[in-house]
PDB file of N, CA and C in Angstrom:
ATOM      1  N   UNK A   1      84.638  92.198 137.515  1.00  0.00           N
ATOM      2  CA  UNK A   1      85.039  91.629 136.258  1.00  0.00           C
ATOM      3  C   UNK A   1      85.113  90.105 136.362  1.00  0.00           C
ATOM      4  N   UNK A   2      86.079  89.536 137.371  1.00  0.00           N
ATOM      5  CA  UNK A   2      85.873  88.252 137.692  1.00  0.00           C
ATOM      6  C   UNK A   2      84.385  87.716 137.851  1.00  0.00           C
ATOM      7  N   UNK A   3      84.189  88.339 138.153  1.00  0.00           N
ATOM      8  CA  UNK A   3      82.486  87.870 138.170  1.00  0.00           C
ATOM      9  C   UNK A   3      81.746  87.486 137.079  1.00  0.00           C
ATOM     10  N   UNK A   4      81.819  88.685 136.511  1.00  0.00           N
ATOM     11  CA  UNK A   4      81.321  88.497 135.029  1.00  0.00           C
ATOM     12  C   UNK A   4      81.714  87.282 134.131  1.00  0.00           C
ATOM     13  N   UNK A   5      83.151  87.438 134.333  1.00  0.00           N
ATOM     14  CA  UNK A   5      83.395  85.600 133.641  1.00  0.00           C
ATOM     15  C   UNK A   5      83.155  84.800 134.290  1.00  0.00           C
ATOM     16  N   UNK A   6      82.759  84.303 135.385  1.00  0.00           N
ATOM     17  CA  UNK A   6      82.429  82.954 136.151  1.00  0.00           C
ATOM     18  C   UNK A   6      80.926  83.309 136.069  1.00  0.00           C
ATOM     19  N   UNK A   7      80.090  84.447 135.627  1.00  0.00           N
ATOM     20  CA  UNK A   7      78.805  83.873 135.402  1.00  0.00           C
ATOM     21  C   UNK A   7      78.347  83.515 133.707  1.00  0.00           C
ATOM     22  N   UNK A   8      79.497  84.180 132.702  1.00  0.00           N
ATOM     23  CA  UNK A   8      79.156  83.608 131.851  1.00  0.00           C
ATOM     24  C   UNK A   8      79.380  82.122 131.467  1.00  0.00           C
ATOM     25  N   UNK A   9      81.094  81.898 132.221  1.00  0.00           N
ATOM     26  CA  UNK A   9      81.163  80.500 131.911  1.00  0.00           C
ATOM     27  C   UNK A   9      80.507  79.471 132.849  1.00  0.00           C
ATOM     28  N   UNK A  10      79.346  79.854 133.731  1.00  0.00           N
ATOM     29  CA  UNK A  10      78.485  79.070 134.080  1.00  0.00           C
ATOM     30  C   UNK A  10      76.869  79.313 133.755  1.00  0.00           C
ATOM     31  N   UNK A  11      77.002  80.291 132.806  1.00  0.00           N
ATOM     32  CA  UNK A  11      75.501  80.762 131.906  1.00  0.00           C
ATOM     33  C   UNK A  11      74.497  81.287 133.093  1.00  0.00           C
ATOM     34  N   UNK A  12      74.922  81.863 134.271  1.00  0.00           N
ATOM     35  CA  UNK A  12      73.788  82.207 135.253  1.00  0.00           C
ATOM     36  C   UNK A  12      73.217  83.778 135.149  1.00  0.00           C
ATOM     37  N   UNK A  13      72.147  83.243 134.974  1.00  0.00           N
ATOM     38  CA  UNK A  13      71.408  84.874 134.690  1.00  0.00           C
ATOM     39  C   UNK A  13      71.879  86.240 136.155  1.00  0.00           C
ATOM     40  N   UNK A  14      71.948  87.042 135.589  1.00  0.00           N
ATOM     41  CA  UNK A  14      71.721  87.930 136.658  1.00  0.00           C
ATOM     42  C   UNK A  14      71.196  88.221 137.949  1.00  0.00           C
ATOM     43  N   UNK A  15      69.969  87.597 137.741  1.00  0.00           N
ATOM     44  CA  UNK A  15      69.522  87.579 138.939  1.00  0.00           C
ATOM     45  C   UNK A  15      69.758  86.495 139.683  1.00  0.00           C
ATOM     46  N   UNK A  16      70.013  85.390 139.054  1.00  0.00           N
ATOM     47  CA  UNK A  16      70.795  84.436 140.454  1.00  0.00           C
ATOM     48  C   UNK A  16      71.904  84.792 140.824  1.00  0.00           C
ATOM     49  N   UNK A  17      72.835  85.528 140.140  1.00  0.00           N
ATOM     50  CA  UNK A  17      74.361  86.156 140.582  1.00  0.00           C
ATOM     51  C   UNK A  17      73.730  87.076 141.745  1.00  0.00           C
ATOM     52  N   UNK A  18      72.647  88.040 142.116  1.00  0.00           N
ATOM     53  CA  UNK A  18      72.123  88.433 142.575  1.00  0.00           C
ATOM     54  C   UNK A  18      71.616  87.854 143.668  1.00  0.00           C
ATOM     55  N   UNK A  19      70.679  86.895 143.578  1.00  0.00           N
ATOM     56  CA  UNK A  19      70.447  85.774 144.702  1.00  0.00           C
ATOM     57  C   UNK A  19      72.374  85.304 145.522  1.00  0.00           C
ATOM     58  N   UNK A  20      73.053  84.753 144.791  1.00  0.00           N
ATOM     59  CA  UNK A  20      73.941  83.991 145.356  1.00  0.00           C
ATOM     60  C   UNK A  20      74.550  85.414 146.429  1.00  0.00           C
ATOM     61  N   UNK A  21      74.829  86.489 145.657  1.00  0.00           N
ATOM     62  CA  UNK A  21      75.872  87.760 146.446  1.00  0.00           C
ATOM     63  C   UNK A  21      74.672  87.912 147.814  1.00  0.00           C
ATOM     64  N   UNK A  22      73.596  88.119 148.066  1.00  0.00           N
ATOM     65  CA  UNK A  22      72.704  88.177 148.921  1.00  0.00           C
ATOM     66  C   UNK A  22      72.589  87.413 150.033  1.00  0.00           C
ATOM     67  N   UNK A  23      72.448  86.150 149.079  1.00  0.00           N
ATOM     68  CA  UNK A  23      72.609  84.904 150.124  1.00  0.00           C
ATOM     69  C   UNK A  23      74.232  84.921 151.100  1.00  0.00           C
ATOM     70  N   UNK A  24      75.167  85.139 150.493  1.00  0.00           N
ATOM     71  CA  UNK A  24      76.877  85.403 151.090  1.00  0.00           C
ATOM     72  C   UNK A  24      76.436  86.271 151.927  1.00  0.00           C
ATOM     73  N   UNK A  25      76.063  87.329 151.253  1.00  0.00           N
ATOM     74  CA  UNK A  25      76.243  88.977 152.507  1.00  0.00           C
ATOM     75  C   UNK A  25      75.165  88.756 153.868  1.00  0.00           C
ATOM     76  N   UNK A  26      74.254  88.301 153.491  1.00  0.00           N
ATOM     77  CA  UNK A  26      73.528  87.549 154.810  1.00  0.00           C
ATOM     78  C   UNK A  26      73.924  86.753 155.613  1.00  0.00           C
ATOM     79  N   UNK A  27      74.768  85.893 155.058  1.00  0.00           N
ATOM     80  CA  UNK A  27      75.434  85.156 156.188  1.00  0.00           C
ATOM     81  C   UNK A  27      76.412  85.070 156.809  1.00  0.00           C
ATOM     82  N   UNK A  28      77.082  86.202 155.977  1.00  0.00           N
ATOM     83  CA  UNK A  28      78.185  87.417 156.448  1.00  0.00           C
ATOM     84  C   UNK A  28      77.597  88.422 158.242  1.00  0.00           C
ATOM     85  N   UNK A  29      76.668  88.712 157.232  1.00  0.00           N
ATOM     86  CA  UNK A  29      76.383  90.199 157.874  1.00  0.00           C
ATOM     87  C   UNK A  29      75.181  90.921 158.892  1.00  0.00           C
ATOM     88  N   UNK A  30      74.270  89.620 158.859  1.00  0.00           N
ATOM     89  CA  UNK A  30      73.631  89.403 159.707  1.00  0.00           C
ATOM     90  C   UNK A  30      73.499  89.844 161.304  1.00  0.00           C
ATOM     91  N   UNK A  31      72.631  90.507 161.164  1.00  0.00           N
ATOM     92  CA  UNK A  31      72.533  90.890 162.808  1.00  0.00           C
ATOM     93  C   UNK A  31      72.910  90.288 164.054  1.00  0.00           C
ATOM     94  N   UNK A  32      72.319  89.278 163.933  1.00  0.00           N
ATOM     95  CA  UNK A  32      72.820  88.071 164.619  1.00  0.00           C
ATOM     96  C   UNK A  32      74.329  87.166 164.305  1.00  0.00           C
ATOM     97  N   UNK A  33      75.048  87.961 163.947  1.00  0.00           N
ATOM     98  CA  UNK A  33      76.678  87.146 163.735  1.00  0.00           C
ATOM     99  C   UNK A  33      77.515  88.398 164.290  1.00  0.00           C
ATOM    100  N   UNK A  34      77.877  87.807 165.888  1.00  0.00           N
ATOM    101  CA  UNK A  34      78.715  88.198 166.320  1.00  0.00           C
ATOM    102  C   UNK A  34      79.846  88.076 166.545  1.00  0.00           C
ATOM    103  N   UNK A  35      80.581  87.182 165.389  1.00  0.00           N
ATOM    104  CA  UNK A  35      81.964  86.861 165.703  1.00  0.00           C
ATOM    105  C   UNK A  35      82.546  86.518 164.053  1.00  0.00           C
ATOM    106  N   UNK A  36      83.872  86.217 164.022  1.00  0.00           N
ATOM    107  CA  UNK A  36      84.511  85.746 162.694  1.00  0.00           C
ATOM    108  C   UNK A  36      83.790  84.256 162.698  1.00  0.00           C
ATOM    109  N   UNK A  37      84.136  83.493 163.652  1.00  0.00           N
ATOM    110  CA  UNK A  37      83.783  81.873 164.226  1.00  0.00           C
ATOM    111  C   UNK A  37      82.393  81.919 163.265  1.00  0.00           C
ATOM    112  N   UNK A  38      81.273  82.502 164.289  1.00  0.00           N
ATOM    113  CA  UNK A  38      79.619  82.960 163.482  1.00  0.00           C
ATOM    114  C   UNK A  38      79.657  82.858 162.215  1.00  0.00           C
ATOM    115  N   UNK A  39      80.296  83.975 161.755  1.00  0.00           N
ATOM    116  CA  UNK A  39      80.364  84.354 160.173  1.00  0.00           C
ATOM    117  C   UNK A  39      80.549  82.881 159.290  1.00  0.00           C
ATOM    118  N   UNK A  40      82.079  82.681 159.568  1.00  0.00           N
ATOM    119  CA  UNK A  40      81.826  81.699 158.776  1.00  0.00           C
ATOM    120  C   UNK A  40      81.174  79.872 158.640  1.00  0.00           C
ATOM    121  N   UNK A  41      80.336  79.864 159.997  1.00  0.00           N
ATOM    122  CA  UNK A  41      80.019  78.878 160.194  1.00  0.00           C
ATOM    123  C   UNK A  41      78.522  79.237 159.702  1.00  0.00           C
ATOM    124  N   UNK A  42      78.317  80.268 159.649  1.00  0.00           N
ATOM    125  CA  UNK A  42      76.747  80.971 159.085  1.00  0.00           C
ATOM    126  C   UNK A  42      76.904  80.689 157.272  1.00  0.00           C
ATOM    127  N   UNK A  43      78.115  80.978 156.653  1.00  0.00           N
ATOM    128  CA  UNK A  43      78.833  80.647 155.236  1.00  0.00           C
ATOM    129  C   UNK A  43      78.649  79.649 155.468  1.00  0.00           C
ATOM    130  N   UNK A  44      79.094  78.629 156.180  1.00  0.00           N
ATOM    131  CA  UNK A  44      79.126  77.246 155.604  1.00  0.00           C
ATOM    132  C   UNK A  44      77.765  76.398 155.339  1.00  0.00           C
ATOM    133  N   UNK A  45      77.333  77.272 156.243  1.00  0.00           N
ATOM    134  CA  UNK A  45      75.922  76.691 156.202  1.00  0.00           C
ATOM    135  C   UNK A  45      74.886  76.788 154.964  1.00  0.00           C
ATOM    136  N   UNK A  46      75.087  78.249 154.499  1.00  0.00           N
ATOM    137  CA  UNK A  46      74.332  78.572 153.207  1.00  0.00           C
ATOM    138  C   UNK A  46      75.601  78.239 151.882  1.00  0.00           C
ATOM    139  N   UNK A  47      76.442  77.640 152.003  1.00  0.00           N
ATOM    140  CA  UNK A  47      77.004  76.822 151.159  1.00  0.00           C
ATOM    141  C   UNK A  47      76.540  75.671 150.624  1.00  0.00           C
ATOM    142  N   UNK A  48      76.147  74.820 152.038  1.00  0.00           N
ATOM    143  CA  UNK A  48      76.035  73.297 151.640  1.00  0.00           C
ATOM    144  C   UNK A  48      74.901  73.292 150.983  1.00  0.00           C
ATOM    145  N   UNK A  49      73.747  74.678 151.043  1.00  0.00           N
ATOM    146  CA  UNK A  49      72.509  74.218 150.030  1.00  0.00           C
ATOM    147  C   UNK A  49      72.539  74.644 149.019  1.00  0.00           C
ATOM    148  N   UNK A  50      74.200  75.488 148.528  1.00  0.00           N
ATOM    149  CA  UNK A  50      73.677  75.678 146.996  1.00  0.00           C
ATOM    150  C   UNK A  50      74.657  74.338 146.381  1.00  0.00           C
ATOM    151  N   UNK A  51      74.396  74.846 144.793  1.00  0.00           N
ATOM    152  CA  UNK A  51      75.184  73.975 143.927  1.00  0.00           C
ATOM    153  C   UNK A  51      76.209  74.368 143.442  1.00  0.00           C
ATOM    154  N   UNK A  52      77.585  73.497 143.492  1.00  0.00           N
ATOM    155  CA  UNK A  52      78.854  73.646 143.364  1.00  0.00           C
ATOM    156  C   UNK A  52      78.994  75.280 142.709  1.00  0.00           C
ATOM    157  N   UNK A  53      78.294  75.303 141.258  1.00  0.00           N
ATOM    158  CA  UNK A  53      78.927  76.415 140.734  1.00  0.00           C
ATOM    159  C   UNK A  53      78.479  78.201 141.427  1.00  0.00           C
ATOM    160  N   UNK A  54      77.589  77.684 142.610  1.00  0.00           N
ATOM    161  CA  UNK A  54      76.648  78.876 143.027  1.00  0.00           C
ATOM    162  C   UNK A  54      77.608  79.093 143.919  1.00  0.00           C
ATOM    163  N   UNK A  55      78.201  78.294 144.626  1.00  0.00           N
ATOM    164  CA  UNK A  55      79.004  77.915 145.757  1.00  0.00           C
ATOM    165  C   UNK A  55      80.486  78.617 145.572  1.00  0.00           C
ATOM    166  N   UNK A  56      80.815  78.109 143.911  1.00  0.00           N
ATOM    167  CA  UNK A  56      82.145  78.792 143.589  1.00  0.00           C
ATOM    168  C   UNK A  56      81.802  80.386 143.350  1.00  0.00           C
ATOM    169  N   UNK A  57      80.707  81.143 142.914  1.00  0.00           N
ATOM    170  CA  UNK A  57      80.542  82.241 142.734  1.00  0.00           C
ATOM    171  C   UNK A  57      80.356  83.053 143.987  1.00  0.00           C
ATOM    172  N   UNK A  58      80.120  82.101 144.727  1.00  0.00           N
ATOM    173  CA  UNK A  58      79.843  83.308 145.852  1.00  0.00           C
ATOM    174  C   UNK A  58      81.178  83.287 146.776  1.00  0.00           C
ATOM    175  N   UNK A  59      81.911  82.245 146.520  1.00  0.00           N
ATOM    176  CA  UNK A  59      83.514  82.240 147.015  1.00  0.00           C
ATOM    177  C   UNK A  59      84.291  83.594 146.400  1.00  0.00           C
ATOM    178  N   UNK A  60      83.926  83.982 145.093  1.00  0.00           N
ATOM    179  CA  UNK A  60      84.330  84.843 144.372  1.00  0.00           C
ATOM    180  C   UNK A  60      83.933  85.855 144.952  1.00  0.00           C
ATOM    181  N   UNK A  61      82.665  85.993 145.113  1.00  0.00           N
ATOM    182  CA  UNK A  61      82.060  87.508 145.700  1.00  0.00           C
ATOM    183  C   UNK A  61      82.295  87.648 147.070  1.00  0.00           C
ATOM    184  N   UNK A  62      82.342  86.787 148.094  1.00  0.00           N
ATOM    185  CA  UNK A  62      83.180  86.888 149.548  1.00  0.00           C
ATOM    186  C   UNK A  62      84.606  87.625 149.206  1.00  0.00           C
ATOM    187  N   UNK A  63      85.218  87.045 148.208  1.00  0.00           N
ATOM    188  CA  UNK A  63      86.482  86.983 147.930  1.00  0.00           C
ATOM    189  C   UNK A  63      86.816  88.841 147.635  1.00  0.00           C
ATOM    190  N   UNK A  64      85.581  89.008 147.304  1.00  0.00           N
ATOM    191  CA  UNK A  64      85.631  90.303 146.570  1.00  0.00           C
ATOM    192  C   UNK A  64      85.311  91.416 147.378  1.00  0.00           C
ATOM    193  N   UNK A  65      84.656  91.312 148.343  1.00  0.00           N
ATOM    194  CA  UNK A  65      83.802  91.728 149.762  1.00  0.00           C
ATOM    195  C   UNK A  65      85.423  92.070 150.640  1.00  0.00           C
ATOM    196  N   UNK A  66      85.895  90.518 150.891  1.00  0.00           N
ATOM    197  CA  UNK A  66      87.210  90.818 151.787  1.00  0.00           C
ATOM    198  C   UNK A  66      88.427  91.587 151.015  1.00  0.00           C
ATOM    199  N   UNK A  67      88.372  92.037 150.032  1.00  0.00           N
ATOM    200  CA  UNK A  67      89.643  92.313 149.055  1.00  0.00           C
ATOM    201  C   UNK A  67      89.397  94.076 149.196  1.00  0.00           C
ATOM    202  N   UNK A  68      88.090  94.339 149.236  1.00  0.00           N
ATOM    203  CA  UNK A  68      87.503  95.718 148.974  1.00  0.00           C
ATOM    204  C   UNK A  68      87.305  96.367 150.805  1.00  0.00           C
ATOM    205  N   UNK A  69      87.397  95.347 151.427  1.00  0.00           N
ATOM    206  CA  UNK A  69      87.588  95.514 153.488  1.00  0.00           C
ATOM    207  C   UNK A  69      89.145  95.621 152.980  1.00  0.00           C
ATOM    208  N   UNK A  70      89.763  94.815 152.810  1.00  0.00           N
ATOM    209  CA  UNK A  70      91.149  95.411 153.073  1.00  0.00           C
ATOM    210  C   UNK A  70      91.758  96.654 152.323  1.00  0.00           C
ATOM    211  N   UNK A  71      91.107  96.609 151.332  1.00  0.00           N
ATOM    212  CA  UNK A  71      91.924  97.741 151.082  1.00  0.00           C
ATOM    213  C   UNK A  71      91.337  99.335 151.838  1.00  0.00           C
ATOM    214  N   UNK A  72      89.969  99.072 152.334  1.00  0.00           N
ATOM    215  CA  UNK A  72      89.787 100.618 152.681  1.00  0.00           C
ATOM    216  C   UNK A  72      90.351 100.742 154.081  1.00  0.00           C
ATOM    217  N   UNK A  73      90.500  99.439 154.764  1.00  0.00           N
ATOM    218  CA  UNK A  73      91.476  99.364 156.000  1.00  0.00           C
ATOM    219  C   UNK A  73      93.186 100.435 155.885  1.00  0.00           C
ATOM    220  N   UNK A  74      93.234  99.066 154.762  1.00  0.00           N
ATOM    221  CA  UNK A  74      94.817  99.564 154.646  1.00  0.00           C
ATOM    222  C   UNK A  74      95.077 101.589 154.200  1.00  0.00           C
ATOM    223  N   UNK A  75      93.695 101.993 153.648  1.00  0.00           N
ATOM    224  CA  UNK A  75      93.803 103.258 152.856  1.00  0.00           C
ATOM    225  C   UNK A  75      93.364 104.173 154.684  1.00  0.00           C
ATOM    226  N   UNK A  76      92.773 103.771 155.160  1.00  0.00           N
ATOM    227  CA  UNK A  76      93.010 104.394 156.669  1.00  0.00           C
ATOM    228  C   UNK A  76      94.013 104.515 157.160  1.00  0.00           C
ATOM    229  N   UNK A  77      94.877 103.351 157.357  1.00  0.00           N
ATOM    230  CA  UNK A  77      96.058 103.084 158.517  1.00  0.00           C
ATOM    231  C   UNK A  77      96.929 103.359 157.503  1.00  0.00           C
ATOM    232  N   UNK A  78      96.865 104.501 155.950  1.00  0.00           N
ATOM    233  CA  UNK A  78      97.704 105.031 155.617  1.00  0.00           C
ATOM    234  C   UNK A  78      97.777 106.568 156.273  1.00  0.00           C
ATOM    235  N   UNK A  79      96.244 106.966 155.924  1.00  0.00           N
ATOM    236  CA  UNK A  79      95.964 108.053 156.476  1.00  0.00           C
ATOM    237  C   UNK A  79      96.019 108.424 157.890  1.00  0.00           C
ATOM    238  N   UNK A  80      95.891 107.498 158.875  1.00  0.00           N
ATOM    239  CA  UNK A  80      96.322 107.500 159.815  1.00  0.00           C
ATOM    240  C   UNK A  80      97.930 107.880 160.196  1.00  0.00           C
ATOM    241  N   UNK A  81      98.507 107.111 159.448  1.00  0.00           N
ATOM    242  CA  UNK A  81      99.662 107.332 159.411  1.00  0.00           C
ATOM    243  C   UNK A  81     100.389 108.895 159.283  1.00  0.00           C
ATOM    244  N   UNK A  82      99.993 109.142 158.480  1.00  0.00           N
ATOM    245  CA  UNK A  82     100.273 110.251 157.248  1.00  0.00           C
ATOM    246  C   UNK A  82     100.141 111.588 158.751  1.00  0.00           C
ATOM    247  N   UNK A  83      98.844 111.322 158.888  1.00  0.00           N
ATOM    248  CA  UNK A  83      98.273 112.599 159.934  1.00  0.00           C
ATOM    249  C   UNK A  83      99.261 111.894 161.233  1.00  0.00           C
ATOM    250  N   UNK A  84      99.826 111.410 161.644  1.00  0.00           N
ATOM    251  CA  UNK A  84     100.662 111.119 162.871  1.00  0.00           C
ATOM    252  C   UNK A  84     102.053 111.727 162.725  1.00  0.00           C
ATOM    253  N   UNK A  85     102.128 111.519 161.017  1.00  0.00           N
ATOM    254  CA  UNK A  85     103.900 112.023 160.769  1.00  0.00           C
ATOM    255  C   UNK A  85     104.726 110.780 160.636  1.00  0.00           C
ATOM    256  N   UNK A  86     104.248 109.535 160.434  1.00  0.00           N
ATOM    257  CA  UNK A  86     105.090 108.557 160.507  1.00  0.00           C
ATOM    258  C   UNK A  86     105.364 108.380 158.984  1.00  0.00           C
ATOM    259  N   UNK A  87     106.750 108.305 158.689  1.00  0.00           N
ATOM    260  CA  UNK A  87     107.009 108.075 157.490  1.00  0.00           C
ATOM    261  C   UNK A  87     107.232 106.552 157.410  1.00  0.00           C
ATOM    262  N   UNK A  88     107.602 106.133 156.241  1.00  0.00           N
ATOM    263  CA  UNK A  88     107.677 105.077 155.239  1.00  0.00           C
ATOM    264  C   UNK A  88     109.174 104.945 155.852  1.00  0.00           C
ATOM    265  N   UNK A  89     110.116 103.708 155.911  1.00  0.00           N
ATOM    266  CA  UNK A  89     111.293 103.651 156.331  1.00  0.00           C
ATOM    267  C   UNK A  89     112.084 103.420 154.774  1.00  0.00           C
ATOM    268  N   UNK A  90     113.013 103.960 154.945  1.00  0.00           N
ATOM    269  CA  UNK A  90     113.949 104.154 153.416  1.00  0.00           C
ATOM    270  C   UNK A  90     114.237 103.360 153.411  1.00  0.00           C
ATOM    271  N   UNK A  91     114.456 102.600 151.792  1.00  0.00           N
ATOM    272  CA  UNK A  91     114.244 101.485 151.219  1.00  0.00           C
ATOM    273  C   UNK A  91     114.932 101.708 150.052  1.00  0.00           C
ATOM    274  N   UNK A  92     116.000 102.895 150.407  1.00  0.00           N
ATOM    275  CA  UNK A  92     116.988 102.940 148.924  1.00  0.00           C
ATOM    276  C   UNK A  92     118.432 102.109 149.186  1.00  0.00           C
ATOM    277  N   UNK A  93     118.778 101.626 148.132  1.00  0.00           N
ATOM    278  CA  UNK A  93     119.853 100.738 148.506  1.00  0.00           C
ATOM    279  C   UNK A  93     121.380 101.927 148.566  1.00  0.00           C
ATOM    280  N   UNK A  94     122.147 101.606 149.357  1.00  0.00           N
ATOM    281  CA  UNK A  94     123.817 102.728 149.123  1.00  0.00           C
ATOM    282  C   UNK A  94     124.561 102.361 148.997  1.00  0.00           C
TER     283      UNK A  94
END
């Protein structure tokens, strides 16, 4: 959804929203990036050649990439949980 408004209020067709998410996940995800360090020094790199607003959209779609990693993390190390027997610590006030 965020997306959708930062490409209308920068009028970018589809397929460059397309280009920009591509260009991120490549320099994300790349075979050759073996580290966090990699990753984002591989980002910075395909940053400096786009233009500001390509730059802010794909901050958005990283943004959106790491938001959608954490949560299926966190939805494991619930389930994890769950199957171990570890409960939630009570959190009612007396």
């Amino acid at each position: 959804m965020v997306l959708g408004i930062a490409r209308s209020f920068f009028d970018l067709p589809s397929e460059v929203m397309m280009e920009i998410g591509e260009t991120a996940k490549k320099a994300l995800f790349e075979p050759g990036i073996e580290s966090e360090e990699a990753a984002v020094a591989s980002l910075k790199a395909a940053l400096k050649d786009m233009p500001p607003e390509h730059a802010f959209i794909a901050g958005i779609f990283v943004s959106g990439l790491l938001r959608c990693n954490l949560s299926q993390q966190m939805q494991q190390q619930l389930e994890q949980a769950m199957a171990e027997g570890v409960q939630e610590p009570d959190t009612k006030e007396e």
